[in-house]
Protein backbone atom coordinates (compact mmCIF):
# COMPACT_ATOMS: atom_id res chain seq x y z
CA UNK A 1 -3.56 20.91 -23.00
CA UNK A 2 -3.84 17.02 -22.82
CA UNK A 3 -1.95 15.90 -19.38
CA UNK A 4 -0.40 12.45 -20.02
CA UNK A 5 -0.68 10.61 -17.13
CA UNK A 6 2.29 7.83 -16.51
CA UNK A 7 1.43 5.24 -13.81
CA UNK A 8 4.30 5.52 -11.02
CA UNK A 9 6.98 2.40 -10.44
CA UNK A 10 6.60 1.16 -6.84
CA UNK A 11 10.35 -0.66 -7.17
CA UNK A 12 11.15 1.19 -4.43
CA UNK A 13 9.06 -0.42 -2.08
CA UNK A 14 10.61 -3.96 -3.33
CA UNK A 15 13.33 -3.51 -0.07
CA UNK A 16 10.13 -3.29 2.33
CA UNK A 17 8.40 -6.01 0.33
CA UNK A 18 11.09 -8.34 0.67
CA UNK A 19 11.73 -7.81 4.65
CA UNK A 20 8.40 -7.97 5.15
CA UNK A 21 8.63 -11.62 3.10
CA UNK A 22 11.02 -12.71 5.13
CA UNK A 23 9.25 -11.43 8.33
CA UNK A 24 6.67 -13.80 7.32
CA UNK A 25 8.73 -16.82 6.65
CA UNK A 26 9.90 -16.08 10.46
CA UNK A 27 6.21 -16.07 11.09
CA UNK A 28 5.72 -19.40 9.81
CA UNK A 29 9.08 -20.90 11.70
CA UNK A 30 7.89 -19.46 14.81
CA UNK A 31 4.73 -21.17 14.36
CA UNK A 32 5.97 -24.74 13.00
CA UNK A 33 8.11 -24.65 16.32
CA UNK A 34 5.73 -23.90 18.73
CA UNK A 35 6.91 -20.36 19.77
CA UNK A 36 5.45 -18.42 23.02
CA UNK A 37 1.86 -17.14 21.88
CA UNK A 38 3.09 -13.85 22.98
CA UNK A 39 6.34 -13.99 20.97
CA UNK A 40 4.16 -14.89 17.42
CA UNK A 41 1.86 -12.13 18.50
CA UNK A 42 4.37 -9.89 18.96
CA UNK A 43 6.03 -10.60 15.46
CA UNK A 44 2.40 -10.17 14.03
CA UNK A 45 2.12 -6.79 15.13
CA UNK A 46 5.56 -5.93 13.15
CA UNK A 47 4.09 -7.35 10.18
CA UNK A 48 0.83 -5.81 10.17
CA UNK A 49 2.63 -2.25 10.99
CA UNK A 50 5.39 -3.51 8.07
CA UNK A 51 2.24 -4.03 5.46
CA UNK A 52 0.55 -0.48 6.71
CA UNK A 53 3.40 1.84 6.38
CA UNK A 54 4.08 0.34 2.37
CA UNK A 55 0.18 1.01 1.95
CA UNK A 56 0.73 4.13 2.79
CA UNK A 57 4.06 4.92 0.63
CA UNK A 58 2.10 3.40 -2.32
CA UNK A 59 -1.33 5.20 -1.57
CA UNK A 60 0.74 8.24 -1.39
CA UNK A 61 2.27 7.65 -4.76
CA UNK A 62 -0.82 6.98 -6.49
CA UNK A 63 -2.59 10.41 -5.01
CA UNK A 64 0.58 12.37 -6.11
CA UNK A 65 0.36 10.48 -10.05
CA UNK A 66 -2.61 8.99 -11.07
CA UNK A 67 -5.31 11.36 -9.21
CA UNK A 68 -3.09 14.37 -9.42
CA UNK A 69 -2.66 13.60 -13.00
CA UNK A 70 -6.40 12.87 -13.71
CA UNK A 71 -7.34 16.27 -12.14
CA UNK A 72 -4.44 18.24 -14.48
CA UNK A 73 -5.41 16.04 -17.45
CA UNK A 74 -8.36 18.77 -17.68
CA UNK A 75 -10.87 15.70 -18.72
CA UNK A 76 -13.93 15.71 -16.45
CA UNK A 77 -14.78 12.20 -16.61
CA UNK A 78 -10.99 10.82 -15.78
CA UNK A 79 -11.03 13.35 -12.78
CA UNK A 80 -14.16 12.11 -11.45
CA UNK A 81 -13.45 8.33 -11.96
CA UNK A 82 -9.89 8.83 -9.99
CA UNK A 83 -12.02 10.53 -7.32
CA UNK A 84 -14.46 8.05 -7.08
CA UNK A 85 -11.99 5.07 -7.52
CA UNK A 86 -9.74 7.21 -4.42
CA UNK A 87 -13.06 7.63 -2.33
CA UNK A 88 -13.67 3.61 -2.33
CA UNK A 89 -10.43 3.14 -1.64
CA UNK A 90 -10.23 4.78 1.25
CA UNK A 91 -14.09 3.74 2.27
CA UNK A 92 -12.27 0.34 1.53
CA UNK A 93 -9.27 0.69 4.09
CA UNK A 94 -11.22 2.33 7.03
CA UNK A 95 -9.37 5.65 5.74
CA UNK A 96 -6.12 4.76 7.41
């Protein structure tokens, strides 16, 4: 049996995305009018945390789809590229 494997839509995460934009572009103001250090620290922190938690929702989604389907696909050398490709990920992002 040939799994086909369908890469998963991340429009969900578009919401997120866009708050997260716009978190920025407060960023920026807060910065062109020379807000309390602590204040544009502060706001970084909600970013950062903002950009993590998507990371996670789409690191999630691509475990569940395109490694999951690699590994049911039945074809050794897809499995062990999606493996591979997952391990440097994850060697990448310090596995958070």
């Amino acid at each position: 049996m040939v799994y086909s494997m369908t890469h998963p839509s991340h429009k969900s995460q578009l919401p997120r995305l866009k708050r997260i934009h716009g978190q920025v572009a407060g960023l920026l103001r807060m910065v062109e009018t020379d807000r309390y250090c602590a204040d544009i620290l502060t706001q970084m922190r909600a970013v950062q945390a903002a950009l993590r938690s998507t990371e996670q929702e789409i690191l999630k989604s691509h475990i569940e789809h395109c490694v999951a389907g690699a590994i049911k696909s039945g074809d050794r050398s897809e499995r062990q590229a999606k493996l591979a490709e997952l391990y440097d990920l994850l060697k990448r992002f310090g596995a958070s």
